[in-house]
Protein backbone atom coordinates (compact mmCIF):
# COMPACT_ATOMS: atom_id res chain seq x y z
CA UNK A 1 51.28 10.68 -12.92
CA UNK A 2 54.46 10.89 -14.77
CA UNK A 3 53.22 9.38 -18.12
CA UNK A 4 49.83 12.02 -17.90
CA UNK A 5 52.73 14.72 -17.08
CA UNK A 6 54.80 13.84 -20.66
CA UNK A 7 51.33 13.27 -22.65
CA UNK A 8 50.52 16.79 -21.47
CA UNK A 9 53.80 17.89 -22.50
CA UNK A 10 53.71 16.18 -26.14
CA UNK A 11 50.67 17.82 -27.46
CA UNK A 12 50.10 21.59 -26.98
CA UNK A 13 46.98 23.51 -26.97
CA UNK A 14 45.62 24.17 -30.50
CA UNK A 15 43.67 26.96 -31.63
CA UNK A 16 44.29 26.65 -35.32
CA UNK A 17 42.60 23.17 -34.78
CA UNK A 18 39.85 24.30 -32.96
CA UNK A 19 39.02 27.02 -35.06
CA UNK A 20 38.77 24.50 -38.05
CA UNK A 21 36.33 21.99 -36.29
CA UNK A 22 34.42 25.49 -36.00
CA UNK A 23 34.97 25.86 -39.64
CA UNK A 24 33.74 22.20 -40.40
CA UNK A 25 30.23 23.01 -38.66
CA UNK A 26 29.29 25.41 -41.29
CA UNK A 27 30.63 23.18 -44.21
CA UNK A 28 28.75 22.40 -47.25
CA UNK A 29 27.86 19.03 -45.95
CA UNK A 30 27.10 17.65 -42.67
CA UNK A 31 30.25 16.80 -40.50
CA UNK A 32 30.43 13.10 -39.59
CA UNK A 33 32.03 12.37 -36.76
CA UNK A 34 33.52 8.94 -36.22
CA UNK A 35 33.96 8.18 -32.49
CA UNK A 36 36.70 6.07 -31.50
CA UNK A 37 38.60 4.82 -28.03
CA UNK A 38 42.57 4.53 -28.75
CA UNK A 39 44.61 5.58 -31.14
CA UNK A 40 44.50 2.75 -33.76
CA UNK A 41 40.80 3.61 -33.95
CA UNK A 42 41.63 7.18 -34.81
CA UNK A 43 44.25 6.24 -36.88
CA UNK A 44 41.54 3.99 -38.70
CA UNK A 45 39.07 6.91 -39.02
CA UNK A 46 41.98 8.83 -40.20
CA UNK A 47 42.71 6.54 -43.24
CA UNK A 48 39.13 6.38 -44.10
CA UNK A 49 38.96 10.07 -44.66
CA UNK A 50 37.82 11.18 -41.26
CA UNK A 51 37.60 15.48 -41.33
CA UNK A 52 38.19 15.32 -37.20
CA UNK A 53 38.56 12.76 -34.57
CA UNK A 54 35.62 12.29 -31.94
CA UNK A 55 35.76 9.75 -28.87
CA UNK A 56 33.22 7.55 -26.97
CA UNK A 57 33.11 8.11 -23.18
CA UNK A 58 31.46 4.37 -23.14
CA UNK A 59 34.01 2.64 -25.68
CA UNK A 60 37.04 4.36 -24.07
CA UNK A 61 35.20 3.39 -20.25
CA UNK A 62 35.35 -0.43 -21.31
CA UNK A 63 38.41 -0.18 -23.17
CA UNK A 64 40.05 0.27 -19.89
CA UNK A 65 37.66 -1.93 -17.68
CA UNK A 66 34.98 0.48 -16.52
CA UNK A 67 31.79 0.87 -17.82
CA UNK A 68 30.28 4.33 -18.88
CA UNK A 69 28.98 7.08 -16.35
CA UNK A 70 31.57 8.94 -15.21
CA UNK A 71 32.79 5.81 -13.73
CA UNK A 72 36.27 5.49 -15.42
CA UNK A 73 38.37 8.10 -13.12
CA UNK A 74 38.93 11.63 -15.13
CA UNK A 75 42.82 10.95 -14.94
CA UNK A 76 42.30 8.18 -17.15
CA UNK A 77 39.90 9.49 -19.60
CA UNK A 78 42.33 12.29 -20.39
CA UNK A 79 45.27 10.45 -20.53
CA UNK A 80 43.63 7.96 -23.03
CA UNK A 81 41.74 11.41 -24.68
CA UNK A 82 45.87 12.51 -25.29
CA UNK A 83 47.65 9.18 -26.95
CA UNK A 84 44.77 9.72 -29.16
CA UNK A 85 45.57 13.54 -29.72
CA UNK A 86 48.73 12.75 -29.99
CA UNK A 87 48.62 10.32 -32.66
CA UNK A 88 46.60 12.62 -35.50
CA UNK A 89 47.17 16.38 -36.90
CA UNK A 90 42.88 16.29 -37.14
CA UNK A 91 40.93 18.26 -34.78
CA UNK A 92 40.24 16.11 -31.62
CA UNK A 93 36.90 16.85 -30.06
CA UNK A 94 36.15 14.70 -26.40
CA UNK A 95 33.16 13.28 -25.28
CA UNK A 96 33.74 14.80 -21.49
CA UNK A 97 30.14 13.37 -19.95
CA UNK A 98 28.44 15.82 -17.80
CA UNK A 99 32.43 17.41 -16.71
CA UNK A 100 33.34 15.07 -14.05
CA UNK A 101 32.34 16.69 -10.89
CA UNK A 102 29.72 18.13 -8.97
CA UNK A 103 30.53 22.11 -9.56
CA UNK A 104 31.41 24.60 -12.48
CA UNK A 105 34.99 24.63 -11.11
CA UNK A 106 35.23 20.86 -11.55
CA UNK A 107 34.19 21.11 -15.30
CA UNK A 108 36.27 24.31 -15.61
CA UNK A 109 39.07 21.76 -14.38
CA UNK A 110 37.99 18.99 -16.98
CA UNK A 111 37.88 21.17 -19.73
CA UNK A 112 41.54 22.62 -18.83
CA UNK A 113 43.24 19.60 -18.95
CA UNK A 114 41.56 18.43 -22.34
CA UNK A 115 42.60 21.51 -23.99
CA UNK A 116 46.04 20.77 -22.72
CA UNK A 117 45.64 17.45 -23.36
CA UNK A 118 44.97 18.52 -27.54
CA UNK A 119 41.40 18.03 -27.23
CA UNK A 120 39.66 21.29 -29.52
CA UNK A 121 35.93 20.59 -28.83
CA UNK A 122 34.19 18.76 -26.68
CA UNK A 123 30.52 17.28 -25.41
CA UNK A 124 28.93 18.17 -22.00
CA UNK A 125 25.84 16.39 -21.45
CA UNK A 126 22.94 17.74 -19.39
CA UNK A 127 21.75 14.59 -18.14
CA UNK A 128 22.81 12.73 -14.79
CA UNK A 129 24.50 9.05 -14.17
CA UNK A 130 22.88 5.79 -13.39
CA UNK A 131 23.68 6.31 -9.85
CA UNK A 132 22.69 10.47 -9.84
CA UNK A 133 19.58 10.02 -11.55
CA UNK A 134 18.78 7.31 -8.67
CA UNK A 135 19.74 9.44 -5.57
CA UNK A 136 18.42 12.55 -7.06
CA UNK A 137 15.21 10.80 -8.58
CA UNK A 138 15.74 13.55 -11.75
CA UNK A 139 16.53 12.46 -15.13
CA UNK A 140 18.37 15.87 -15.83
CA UNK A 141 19.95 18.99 -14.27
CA UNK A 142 18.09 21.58 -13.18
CA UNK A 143 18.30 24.17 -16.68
CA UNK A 144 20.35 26.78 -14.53
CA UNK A 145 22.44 24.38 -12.90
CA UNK A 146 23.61 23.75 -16.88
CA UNK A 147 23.71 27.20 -17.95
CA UNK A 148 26.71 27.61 -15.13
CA UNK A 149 28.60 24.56 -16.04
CA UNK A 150 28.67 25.32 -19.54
CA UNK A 151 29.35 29.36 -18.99
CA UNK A 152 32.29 28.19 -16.52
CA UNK A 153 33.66 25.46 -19.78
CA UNK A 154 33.35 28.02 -22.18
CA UNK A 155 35.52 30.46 -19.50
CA UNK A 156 38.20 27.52 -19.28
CA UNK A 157 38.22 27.81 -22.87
CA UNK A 158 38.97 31.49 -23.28
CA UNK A 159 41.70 31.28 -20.15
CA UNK A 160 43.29 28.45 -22.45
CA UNK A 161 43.59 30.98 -25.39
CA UNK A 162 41.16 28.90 -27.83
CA UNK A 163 38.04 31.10 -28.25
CA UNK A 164 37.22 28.62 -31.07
CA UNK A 165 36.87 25.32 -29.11
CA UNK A 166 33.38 23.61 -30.25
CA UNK A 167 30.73 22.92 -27.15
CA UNK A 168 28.99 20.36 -28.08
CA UNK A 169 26.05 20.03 -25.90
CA UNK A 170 24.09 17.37 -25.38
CA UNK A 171 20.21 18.08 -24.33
CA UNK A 172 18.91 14.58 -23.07
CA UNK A 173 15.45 15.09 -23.03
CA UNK A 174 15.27 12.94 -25.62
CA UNK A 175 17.04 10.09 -24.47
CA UNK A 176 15.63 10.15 -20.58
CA UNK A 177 12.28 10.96 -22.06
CA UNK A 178 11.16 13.61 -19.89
CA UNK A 179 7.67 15.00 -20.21
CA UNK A 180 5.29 13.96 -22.70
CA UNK A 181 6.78 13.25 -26.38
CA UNK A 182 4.85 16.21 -27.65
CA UNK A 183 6.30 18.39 -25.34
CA UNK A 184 9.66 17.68 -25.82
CA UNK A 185 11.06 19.66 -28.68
CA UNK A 186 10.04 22.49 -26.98
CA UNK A 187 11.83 21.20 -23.90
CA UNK A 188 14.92 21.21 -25.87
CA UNK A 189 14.74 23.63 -28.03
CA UNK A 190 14.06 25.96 -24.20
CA UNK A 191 17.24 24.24 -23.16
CA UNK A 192 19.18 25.05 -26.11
CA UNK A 193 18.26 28.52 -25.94
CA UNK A 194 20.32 28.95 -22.90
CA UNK A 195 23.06 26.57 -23.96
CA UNK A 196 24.08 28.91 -26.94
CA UNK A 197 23.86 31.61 -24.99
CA UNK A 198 26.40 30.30 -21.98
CA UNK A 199 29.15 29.49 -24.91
CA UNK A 200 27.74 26.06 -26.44
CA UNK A 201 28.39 25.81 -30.55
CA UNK A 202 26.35 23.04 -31.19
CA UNK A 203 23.92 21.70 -29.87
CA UNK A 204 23.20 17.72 -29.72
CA UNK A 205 19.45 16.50 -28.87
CA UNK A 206 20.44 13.00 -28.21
CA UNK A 207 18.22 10.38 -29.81
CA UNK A 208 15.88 12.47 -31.73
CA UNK A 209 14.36 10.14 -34.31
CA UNK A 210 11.38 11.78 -36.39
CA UNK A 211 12.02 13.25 -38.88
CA UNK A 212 9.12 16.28 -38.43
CA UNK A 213 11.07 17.12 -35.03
CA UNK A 214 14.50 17.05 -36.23
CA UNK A 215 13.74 19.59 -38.52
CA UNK A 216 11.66 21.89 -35.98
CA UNK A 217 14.94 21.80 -33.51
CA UNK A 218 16.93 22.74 -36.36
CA UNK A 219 14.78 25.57 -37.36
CA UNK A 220 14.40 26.79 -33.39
CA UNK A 221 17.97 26.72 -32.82
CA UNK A 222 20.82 29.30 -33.58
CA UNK A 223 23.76 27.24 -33.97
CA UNK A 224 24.32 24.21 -35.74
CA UNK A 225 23.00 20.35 -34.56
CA UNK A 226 24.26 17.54 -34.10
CA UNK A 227 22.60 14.40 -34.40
CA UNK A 228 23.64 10.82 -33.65
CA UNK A 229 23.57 7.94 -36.72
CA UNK A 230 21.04 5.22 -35.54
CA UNK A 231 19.05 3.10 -37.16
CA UNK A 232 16.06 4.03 -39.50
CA UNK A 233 16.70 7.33 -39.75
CA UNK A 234 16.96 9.49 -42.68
CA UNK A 235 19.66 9.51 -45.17
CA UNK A 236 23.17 11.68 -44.80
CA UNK A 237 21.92 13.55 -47.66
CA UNK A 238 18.23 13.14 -46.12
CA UNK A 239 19.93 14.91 -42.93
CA UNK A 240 21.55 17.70 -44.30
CA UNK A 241 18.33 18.83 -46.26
CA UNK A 242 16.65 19.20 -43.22
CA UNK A 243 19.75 21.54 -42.00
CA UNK A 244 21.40 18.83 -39.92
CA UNK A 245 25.20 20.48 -39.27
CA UNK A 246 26.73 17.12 -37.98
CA UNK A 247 26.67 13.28 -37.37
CA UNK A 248 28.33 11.67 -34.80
CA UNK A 249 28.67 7.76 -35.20
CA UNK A 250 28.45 7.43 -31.09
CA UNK A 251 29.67 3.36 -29.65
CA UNK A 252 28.98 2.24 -33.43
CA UNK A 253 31.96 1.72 -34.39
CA UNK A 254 33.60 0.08 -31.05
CA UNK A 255 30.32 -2.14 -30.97
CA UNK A 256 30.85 -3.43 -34.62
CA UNK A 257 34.54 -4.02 -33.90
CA UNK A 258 33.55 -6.48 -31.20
CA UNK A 259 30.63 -7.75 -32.43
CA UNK A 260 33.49 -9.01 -35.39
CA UNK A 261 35.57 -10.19 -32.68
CA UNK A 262 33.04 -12.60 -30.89
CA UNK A 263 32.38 -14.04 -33.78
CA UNK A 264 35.96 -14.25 -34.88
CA UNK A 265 35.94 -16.30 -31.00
CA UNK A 266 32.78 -18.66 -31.45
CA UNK A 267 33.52 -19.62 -35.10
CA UNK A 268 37.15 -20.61 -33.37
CA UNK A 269 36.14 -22.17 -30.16
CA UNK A 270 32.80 -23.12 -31.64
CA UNK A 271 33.49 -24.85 -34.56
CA UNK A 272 37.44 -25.27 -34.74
CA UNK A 273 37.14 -23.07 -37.57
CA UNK A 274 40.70 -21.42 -37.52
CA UNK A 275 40.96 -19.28 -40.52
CA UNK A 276 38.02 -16.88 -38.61
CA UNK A 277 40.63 -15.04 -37.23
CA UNK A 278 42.12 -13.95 -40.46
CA UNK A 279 39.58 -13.67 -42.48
CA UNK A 280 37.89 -10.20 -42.43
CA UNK A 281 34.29 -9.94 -41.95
């Protein structure tokens, strides 16, 4: 408790911040956001010429032992969510799951100590855990369910005296595949909607891949969209023809850095082969 207390203490609430990750959604180019888990990740990100800081719930989860979910306990996500704050003048925006907890207050809570925590944006996903999506046998909150969560974050926000703070959020119709694929941009682009209007920024249709839809949600939706770097799809430059506002590089990074480090392992217990863990892949 006493080392949350003096990160809280170390890094004050920033509005200037937030209201230039605003600024960088409305750039001339697409904001890539490099997701990282402690504070020599960020610093990395920094050094490469990183505009803002994001994190990973997942990579910061197993970073500390749990796995992702909501399953690593809130007190530790924001305390690890502060070193990194601490550590960079960029804006720092969270990924804060679905709020941790079952009630607007609880995310009002979540987002409170973020902001104090340095945190300037933040996601808030629509979707349920594992374990909720089992008991509940629903892939995603009911759409005014949402709508209050997000209204109550975007309240925390203005109590905090940071009007600016980015909501990022994350519409997983995509990703839980609900209803039929031809039904789901306008799925989204209903939820959406309703996310802009209870205080969200941005909005982030997790695991869109075609091309023909990405640029449909960005034409249906009045704020800018995020969109998350996998495989096969189009070009950064591709992207921001079709309107795309930002990128976020989700567990890629964390996953390459220990993809490099098992195979720094097996090449030395493997084949003896000492100099793997100096050379650089």
């Amino acid at each position: 408790m006493a080392v949350r207390a003096r990160l809280r203490r170390r890094v004050t609430v920033r509005p200037d911040a937030a209201t230039e990750l605003e600024r960088l959604h409305h750039g001339a180019t697409p904001l890539v956001v490099l997701n990282v888990w402690d504070v020599f990740s960020a610093k990395i990100a920094e050094r490469a010429g990183a505009r803002c800081i994001g994190t990973t719930s997942a990579a910061v989860a197993r970073a500390l032992g749990y796995e992702d979910g909501e399953l690593m306990p809130r007190p530790e996500m924001i305390a690890a969510v502060a070193r990194i704050a601490s550590a960079t003048k960029l804006p720092v925006t969270a990924d804060l799951e679905a709020g941790y907890g079952a009630t607007p207050d609880d995310v009002a809570e979540t987002v409170r100590l973020a902001l104090e925590s340095g945190v300037v944006g933040f996601n808030i996903e629509d979707g349920y855990t594992a374990a909720q999506r089992r008991d509940r046998k629903a892939p995603l909150r009911q759409l005014s369910e949402q709508v209050e969560r997000l209204r109550a974050a975007r309240a925390a926000c203005d109590r905090a005296g940071v009007p600016d703070v980015v909501i990022n959020a994350r519409v997983d119709v995509f990703v839980r595949e609900v209803g039929p694929p031809e039904a789901r941009v306008d799925l989204t682009l209903e939820r959406a909607a309703a996310y802009v209007a209870a205080g969200a920024r941005c909005i982030f249709p997790i695991m869109v891949r075609d091309r023909a839809a990405i640029g449909e949600l960005v034409k249906g939706i009045a704020a800018p969209m995020n969109v998350l770097a996998l495989p096969g799809l189009p070009s950064l430059r591709e992207r921001a023809d079709l309107g795309v506002r930002r990128v976020s590089g989700g567990g890629g990074g964390h996953r390459q850095a220990m993809a490099a480090a098992e195979q720094a392992a097996r090449a030395v217990l493997g084949d003896g082969d000492l100099t793997a863990l100096w050379t650089t892949p």
